[in-house]
C-alpha atoms as a PDB file:
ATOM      1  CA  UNK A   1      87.262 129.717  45.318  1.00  0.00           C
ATOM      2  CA  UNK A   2      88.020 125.843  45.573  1.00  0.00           C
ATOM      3  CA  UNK A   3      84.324 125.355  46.806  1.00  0.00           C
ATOM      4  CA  UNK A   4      82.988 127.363  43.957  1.00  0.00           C
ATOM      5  CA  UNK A   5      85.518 124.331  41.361  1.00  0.00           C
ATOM      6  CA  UNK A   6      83.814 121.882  43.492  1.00  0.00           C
ATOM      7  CA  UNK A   7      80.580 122.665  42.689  1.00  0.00           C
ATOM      8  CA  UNK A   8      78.976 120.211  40.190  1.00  0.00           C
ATOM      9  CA  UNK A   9      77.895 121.463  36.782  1.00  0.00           C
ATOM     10  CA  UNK A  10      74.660 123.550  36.016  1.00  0.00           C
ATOM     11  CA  UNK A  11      74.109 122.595  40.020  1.00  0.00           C
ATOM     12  CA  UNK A  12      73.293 126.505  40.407  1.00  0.00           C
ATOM     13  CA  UNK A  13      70.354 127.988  38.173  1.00  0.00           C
ATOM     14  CA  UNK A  14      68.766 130.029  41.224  1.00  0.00           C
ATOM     15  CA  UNK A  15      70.948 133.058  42.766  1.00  0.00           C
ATOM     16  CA  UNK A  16      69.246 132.249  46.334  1.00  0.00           C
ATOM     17  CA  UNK A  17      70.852 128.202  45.763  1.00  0.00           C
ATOM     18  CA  UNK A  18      74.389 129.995  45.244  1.00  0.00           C
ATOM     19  CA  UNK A  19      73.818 132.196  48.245  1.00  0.00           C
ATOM     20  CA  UNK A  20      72.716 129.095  50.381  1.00  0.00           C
ATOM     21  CA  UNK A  21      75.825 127.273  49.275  1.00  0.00           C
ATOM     22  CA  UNK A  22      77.953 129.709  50.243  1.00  0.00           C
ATOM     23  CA  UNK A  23      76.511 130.571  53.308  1.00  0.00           C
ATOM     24  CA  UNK A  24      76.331 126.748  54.236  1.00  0.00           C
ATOM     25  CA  UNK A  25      80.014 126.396  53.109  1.00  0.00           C
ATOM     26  CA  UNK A  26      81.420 129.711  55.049  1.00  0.00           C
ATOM     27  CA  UNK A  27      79.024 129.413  58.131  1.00  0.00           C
ATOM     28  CA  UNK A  28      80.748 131.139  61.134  1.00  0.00           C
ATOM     29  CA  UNK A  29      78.927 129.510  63.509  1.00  0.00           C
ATOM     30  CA  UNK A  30      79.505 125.651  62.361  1.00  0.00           C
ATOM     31  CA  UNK A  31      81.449 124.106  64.503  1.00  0.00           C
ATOM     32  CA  UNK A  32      84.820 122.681  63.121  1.00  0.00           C
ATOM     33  CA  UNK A  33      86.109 119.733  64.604  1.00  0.00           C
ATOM     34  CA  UNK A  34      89.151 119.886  67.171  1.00  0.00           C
ATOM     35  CA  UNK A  35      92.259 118.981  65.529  1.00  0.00           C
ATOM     36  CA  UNK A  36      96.107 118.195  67.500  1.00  0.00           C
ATOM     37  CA  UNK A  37      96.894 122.195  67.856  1.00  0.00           C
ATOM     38  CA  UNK A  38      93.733 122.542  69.901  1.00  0.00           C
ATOM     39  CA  UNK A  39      94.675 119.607  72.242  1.00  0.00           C
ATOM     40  CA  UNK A  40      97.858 120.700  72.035  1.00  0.00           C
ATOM     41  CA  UNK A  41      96.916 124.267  73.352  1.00  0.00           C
ATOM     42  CA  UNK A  42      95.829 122.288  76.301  1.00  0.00           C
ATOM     43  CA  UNK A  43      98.273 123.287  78.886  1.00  0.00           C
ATOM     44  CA  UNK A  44      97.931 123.108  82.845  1.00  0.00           C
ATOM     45  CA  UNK A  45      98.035 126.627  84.096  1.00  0.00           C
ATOM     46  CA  UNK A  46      99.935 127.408  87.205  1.00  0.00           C
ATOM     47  CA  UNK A  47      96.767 128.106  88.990  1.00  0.00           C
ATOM     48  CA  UNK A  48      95.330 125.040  87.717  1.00  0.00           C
ATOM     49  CA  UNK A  49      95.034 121.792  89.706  1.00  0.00           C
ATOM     50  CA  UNK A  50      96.220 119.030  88.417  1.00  0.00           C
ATOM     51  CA  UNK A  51      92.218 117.956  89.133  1.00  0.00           C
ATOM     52  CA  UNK A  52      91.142 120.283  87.044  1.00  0.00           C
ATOM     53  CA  UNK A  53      93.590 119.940  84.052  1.00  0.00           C
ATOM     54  CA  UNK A  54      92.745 116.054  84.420  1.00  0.00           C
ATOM     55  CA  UNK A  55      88.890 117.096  83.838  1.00  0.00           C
ATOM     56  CA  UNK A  56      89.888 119.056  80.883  1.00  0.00           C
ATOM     57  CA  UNK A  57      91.987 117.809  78.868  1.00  0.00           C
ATOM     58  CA  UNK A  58      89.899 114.166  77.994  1.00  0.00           C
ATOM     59  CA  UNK A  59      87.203 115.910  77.026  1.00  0.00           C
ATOM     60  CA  UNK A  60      88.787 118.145  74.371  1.00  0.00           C
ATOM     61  CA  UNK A  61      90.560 114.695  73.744  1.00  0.00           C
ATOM     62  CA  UNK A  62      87.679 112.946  73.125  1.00  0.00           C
ATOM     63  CA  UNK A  63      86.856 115.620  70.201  1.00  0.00           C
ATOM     64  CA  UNK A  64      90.088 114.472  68.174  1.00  0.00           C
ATOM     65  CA  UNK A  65      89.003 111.484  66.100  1.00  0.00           C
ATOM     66  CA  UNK A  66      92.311 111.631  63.714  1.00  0.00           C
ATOM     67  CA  UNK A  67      94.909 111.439  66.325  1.00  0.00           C
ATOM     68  CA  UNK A  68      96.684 107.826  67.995  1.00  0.00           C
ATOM     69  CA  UNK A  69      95.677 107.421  71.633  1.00  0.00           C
ATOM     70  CA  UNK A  70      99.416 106.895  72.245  1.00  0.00           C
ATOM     71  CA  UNK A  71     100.061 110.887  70.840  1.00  0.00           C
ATOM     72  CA  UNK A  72      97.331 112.251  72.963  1.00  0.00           C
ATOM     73  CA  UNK A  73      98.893 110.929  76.072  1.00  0.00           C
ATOM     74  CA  UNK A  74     102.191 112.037  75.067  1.00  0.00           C
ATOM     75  CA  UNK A  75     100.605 115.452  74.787  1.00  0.00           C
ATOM     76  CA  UNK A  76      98.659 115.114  78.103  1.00  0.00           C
ATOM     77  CA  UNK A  77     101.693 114.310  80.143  1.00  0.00           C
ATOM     78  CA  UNK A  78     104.195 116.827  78.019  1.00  0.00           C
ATOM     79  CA  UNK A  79     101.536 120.065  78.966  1.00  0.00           C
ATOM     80  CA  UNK A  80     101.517 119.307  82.700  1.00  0.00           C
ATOM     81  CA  UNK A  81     103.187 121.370  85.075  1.00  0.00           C
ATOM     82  CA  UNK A  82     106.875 120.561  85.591  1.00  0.00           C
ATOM     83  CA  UNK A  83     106.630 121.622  89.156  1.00  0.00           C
ATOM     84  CA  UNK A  84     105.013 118.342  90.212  1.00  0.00           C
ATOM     85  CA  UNK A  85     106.162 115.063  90.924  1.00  0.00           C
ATOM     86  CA  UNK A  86     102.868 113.707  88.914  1.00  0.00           C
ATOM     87  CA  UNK A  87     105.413 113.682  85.532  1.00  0.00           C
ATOM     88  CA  UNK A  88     108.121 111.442  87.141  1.00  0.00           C
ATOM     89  CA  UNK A  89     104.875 109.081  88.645  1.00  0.00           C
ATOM     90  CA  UNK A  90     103.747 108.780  84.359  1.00  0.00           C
ATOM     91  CA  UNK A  91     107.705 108.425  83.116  1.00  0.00           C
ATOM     92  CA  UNK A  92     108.544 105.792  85.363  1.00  0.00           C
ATOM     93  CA  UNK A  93     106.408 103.280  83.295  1.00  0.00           C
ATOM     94  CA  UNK A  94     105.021 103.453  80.180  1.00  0.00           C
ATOM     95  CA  UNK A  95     101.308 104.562  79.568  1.00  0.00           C
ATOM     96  CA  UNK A  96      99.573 101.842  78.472  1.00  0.00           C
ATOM     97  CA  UNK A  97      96.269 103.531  76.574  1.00  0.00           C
ATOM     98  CA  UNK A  98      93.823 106.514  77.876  1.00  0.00           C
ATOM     99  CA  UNK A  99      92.392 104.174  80.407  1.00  0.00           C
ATOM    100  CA  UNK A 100      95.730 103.606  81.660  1.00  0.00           C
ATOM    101  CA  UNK A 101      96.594 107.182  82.091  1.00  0.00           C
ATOM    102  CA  UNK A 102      93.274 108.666  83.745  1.00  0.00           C
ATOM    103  CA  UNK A 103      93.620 105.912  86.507  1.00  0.00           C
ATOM    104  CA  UNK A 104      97.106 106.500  87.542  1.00  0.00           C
ATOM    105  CA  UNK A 105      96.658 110.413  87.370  1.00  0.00           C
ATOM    106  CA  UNK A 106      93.471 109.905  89.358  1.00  0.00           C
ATOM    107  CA  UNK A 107      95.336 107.951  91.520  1.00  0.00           C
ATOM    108  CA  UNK A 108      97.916 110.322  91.901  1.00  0.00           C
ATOM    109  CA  UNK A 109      95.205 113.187  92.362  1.00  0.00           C
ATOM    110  CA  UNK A 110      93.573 111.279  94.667  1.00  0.00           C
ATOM    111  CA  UNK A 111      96.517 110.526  97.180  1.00  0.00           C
ATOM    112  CA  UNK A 112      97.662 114.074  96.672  1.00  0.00           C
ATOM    113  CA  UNK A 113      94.263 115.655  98.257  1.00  0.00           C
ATOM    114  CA  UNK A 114      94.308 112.519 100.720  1.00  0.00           C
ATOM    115  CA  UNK A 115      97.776 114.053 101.974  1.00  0.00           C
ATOM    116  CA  UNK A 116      96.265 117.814 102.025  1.00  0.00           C
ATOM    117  CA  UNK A 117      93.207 116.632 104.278  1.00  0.00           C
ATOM    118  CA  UNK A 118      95.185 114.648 106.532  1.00  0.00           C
ATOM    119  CA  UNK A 119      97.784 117.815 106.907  1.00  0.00           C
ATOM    120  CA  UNK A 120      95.329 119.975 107.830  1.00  0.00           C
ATOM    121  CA  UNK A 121      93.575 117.581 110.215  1.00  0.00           C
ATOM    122  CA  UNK A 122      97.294 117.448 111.988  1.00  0.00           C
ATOM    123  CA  UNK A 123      97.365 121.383 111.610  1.00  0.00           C
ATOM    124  CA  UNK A 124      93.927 121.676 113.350  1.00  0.00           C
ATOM    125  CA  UNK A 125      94.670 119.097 116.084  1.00  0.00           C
ATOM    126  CA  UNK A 126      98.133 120.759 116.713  1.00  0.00           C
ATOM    127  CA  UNK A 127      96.499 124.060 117.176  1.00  0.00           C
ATOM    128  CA  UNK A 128      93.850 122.535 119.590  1.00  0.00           C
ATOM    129  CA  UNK A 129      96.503 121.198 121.278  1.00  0.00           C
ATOM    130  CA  UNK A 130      99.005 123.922 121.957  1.00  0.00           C
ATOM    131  CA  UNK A 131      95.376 125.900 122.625  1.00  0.00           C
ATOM    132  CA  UNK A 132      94.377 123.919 125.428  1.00  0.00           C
ATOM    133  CA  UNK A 133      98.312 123.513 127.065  1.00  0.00           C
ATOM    134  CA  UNK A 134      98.196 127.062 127.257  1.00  0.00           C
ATOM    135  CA  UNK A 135      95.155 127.107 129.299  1.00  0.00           C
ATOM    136  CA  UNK A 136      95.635 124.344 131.646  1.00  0.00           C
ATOM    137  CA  UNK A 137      99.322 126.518 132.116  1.00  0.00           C
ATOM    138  CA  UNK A 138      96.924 129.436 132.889  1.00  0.00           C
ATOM    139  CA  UNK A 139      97.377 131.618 129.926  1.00  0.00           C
ATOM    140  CA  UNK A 140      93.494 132.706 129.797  1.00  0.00           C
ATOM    141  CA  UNK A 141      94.536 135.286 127.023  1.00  0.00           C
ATOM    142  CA  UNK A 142      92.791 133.760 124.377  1.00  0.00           C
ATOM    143  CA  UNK A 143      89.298 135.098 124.333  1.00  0.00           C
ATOM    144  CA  UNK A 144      89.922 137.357 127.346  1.00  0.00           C
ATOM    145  CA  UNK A 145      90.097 141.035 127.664  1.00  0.00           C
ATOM    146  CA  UNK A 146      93.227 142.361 129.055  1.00  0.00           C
ATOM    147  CA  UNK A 147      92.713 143.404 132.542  1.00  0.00           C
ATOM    148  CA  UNK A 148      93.130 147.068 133.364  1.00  0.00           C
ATOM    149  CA  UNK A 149      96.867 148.096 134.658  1.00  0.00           C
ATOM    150  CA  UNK A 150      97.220 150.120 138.366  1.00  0.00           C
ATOM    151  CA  UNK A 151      98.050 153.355 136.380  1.00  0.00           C
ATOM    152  CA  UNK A 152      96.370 156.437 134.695  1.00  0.00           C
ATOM    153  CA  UNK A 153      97.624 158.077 131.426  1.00  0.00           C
ATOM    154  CA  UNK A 154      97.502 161.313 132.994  1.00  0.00           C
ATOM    155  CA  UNK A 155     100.754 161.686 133.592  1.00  0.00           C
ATOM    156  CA  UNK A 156     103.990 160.898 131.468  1.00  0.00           C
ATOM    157  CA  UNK A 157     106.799 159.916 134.190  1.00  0.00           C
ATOM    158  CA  UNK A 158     110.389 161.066 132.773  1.00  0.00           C
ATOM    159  CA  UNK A 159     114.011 161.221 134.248  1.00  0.00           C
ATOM    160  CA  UNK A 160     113.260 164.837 134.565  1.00  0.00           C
ATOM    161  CA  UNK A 161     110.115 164.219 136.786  1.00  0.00           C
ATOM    162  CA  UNK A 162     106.639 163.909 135.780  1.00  0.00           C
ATOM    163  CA  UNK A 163     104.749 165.845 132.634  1.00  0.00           C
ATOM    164  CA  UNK A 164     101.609 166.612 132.840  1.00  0.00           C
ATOM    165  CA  UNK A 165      99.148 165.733 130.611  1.00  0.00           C
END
């Protein structure tokens, strides 16, 4: 009832006015403005790439007008993943501002996916390689039928002699 206190004097005189001011003071669908628990709540997932939580996380930042630059980085590098090395990059030097922060996580993103394309460039090339060694060695397996053996399944040769089929 605090917005009913804060309602000037003899402001109401229509029941219609005192239903619009409630509605326009208790409207679900207004958007509130983020606040620090929502950037807060901003954690990378362990499915999440460190891409995508870099993506995320500014733009809910950007929605926080009431909080210090310096806090919202804190928070940024405190909700990444502990699993990668991209939190020891940000603690061996101080972050500076955002600006600061987005380009040596992009940095980091970028020589991270760098590394994964030139791994699986060696990957391919190794298996190209080991494919064609084991054709100019004469093992025409790959893409080959197996040819057919100089025996019939219709008989099952034992110790005891042959079965018939």
């Amino acid at each position: 009832m605090v917005w009913f206190r804060g309602l000037r004097e003899n402001s109401i005189n229509l029941w219609e006015k005192l239903c619009s001011e409630f509605t326009s003071h208790f409207n679900a669908r207004r958007k509130r403005p983020k606040t620090m628990g929502d950037l807060n709540a901003i954690i990378q997932d362990k499915n999440e790439t460190l891409r995508e939580y870099v993506e995320c996380f500014p733009r809910a930042g950007v929605e926080v007008s009431s909080t210090h630059v310096r806090l919202k980085c804190f928070i940024f590098e405190s909700n990444l993943r502990d699993d990668g090395k991209i939190k020891e990059e940000l603690g061996l030097r101080a972050t500076k501002d955002r600006n600061d922060l987005l380009t040596r996580t992009q940095t980091y993103v970028n020589y991270v996916e760098k590394k994964l394309v030139e791994e699986a460039l060696r990957s391919r090339q190794s298996n190209k390689a080991s494919n064609d060694e084991r054709r100019s060695n004469g093992d025409k397996t790959k893409g080959t039928r197996p040819q057919p053996r100089d025996y019939t399944t219709c008989a099952v040769k034992t110790n005891q002699g042959t079965l018939p089929p």
